[in-house]
Protein backbone atom coordinates (compact mmCIF):
# COMPACT_ATOMS: atom_id res chain seq x y z
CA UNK A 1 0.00 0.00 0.00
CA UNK A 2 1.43 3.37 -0.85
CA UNK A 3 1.71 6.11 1.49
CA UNK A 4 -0.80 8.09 0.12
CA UNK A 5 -3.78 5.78 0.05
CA UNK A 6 -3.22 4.69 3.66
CA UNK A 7 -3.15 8.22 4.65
CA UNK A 8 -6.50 8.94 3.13
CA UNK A 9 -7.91 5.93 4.57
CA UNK A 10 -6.92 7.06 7.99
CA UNK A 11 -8.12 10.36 7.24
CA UNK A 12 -11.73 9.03 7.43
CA UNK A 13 -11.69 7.18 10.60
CA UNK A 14 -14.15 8.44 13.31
CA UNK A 15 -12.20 10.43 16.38
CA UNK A 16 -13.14 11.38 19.56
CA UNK A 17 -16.41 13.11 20.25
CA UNK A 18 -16.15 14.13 23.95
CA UNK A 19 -12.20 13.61 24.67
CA UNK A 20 -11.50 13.23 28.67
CA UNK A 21 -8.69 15.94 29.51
CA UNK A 22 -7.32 13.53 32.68
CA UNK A 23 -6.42 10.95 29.95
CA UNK A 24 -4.21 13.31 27.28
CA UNK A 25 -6.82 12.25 24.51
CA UNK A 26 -5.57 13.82 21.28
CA UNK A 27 -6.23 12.30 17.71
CA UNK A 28 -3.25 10.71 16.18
CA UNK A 29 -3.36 12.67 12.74
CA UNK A 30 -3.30 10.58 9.72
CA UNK A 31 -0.26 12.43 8.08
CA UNK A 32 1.62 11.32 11.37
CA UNK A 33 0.15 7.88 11.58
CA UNK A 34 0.63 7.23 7.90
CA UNK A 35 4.05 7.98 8.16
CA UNK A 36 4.89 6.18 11.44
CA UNK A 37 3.47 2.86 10.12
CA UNK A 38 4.81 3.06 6.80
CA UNK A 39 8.54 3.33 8.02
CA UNK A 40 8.18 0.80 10.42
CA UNK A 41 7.51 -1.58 7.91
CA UNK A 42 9.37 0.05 4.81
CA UNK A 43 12.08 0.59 6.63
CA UNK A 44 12.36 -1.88 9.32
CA UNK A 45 10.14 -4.68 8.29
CA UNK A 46 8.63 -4.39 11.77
CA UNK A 47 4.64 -4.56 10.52
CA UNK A 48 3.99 -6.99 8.01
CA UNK A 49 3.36 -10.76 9.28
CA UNK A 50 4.11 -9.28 12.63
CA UNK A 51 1.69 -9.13 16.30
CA UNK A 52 1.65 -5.37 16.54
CA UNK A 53 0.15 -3.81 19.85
CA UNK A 54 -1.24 -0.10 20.41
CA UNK A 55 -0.72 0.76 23.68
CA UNK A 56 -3.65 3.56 24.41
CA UNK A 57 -5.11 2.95 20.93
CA UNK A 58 -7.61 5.74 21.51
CA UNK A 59 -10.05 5.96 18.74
CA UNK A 60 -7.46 2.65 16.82
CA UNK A 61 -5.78 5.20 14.22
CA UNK A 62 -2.10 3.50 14.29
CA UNK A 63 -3.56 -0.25 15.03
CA UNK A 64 -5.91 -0.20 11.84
CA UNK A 65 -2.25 1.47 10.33
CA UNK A 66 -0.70 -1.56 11.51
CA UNK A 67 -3.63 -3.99 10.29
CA UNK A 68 -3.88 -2.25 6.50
CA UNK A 69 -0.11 -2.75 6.18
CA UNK A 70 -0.26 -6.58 7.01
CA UNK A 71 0.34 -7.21 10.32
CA UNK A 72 -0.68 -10.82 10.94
CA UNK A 73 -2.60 -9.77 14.62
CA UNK A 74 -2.94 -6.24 16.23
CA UNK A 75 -3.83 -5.63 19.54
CA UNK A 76 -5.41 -2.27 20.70
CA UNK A 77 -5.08 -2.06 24.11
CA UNK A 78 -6.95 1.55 26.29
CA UNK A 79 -8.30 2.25 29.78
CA UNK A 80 -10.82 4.25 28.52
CA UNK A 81 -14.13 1.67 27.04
CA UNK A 82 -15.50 4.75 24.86
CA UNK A 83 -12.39 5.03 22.98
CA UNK A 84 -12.36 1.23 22.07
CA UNK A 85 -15.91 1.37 21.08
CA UNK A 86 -14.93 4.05 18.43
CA UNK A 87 -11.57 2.01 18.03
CA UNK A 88 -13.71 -1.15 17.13
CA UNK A 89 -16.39 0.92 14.80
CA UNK A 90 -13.21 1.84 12.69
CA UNK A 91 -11.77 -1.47 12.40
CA UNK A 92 -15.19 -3.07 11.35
CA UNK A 93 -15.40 -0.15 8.47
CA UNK A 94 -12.26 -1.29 7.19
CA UNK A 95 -13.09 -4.69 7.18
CA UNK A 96 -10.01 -5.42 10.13
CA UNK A 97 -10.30 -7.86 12.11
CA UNK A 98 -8.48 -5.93 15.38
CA UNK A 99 -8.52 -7.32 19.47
CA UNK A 100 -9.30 -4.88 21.74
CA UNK A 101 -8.25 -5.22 25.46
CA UNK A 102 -9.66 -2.27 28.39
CA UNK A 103 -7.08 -2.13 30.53
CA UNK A 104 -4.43 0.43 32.59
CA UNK A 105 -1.01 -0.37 30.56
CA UNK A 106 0.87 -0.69 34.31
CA UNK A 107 -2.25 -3.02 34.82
CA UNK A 108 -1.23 -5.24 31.64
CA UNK A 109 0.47 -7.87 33.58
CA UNK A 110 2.12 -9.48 30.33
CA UNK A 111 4.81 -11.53 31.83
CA UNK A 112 7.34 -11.40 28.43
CA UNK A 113 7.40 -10.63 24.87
CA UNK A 114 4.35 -11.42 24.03
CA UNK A 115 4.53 -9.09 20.79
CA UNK A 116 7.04 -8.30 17.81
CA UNK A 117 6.06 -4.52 17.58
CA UNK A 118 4.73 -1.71 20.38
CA UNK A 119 3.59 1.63 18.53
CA UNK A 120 2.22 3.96 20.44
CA UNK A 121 0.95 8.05 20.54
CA UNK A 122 1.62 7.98 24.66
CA UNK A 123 -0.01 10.60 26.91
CA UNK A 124 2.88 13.63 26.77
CA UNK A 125 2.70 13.51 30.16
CA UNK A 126 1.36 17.27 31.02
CA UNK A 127 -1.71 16.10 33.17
CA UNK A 128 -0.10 12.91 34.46
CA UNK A 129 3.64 13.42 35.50
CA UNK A 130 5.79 10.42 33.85
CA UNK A 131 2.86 8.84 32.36
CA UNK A 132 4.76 8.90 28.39
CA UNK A 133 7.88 6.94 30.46
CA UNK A 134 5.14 4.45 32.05
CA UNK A 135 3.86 3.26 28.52
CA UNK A 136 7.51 3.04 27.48
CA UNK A 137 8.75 0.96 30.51
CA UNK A 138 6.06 -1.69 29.73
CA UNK A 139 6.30 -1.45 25.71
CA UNK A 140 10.32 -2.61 25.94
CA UNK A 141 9.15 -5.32 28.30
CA UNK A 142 6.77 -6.68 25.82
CA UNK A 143 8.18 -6.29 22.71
CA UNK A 144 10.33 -8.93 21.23
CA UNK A 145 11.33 -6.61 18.13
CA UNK A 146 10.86 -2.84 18.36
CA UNK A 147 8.41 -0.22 20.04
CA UNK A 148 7.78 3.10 18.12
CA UNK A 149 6.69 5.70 19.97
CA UNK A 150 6.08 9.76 20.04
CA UNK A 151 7.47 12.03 22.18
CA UNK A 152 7.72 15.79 22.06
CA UNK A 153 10.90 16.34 20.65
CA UNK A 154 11.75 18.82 24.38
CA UNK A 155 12.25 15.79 26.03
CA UNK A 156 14.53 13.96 23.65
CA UNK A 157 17.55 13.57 26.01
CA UNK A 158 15.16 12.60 29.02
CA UNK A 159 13.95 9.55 26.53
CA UNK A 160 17.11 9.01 24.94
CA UNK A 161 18.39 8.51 28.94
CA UNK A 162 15.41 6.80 30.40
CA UNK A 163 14.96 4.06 27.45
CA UNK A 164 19.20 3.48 27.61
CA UNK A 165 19.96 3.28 31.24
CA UNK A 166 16.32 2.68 32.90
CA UNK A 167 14.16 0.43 30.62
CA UNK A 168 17.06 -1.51 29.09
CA UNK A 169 16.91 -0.52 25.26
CA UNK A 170 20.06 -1.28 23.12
CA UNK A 171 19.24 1.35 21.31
CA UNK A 172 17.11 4.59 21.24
CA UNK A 173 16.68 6.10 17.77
CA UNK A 174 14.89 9.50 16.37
CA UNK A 175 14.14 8.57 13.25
CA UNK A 176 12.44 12.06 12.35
CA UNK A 177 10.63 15.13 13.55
CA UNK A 178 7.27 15.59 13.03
CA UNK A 179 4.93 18.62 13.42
CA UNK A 180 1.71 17.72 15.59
CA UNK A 181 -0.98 19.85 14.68
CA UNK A 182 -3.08 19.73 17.68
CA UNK A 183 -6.38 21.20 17.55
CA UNK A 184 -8.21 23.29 20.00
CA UNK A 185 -9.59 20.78 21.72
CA UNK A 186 -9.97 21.58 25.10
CA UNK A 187 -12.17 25.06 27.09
CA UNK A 188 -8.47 25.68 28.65
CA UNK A 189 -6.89 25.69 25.16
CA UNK A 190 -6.63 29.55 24.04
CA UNK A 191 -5.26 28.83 20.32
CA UNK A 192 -7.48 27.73 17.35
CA UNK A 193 -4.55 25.25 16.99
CA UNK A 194 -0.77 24.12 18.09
CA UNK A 195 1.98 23.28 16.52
CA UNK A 196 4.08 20.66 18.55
CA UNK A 197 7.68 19.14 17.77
CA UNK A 198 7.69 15.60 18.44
CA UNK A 199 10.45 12.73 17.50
CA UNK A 200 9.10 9.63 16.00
CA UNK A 201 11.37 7.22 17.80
CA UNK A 202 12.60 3.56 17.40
CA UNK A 203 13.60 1.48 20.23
CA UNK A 204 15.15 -1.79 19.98
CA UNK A 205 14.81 -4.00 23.59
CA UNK A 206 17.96 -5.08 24.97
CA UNK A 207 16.69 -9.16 23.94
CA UNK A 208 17.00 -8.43 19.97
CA UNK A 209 21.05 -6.95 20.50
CA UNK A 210 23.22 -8.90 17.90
CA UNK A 211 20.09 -10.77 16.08
């Protein structure tokens, strides 16, 4: 699938109609999503044939990326059971057959590496101190083969040093920079619209050094 058509199709999925502020819901764009998926497999191989999980799929944008690129099973996994409603009403348009799990991702209590591929749009963190380095602890304990993630691009050394020397990645990669156009979605939002650096990152877990 080219680039193009899988950002149009994610350009029609439903998104969130009432999005809960405590939670960090923003819509994963499909110019971001498009572009995150396609270089994980066009790049990396890391999609295609492969058990992809999105960790706080939200309304599914980056899982139904996952499942229109190949992947063999994707798993969308979200506390919130209005976001995997949508999640599930997207996959069933598409004709993608998608598990969804509710569930706190510090809750998951996956014992090993249980998938090939994490991607993931985590909560920046802003409402809920740390919570971007929570989904990121857990991802590169469950991944067998690599966890793509975004984070603004601010807090690049903090990631870089966290996924390294905390979480036990054997390697931490940005493989761009990506503008996040986030709408106005919230009352306490005073602009129409923001414009948001954020690194699309790579991270290897320490089990896949040398293979």
């Amino acid at each position: 699938m080219k680039l193009k058509q899988l950002e149009s199709l994610l350009g029609a999925l439903q998104q969130f109609l009432n999005p809960k502020v405590e939670l960090e819901q923003y819509p994963t764009g499909a110019h971001i999503a498009s572009r995150m998926l396609y270089t994980a497999e066009n790049s990396f191989g890391d999609v295609c044939d492969k058990v992809v999980a999105d960790f706080g799929c939200g309304c599914g944008t980056l899982g139904v990326a996952a499942g229109l690129l190949g992947a063999e099973h994707v798993i969308g996994i979200d506390v919130d059971p209005e976001s995997l409603e949508l999640a599930s009403l997207n996959a069933e348009e598409l004709e993608l057959d998608i598990e969804y799990i509710q569930g706190n991702i510090k809750n998951l209590g996956w014992r090993a590496e249980v998938v090939d591929t994490v991607v993931m749009n985590p909560p920046f963190g802003t409402r809920q101190k740390g919570a971007d380095m929570d989904f990121l602890s857990v991802a590169l304990k469950v991944a067998s083969q690599a966890v793509y993630s975004l984070h603004k691009t601010s807090t690049r050394d903090h990631v870089k040093r966290a996924a390294l020397r905390q979480f036990n990645a054997s390697s931490a990669e940005v493989i761009c920079e990506l503008r996040y156009d986030l709408p106005q979605t919230y009352k306490f939002h005073k602009k129409r619209e923001v414009d948001i650096a954020v690194d699309l990152w790579r991270f290897v877990p320490k089990s896949r050094q040398g293979l």
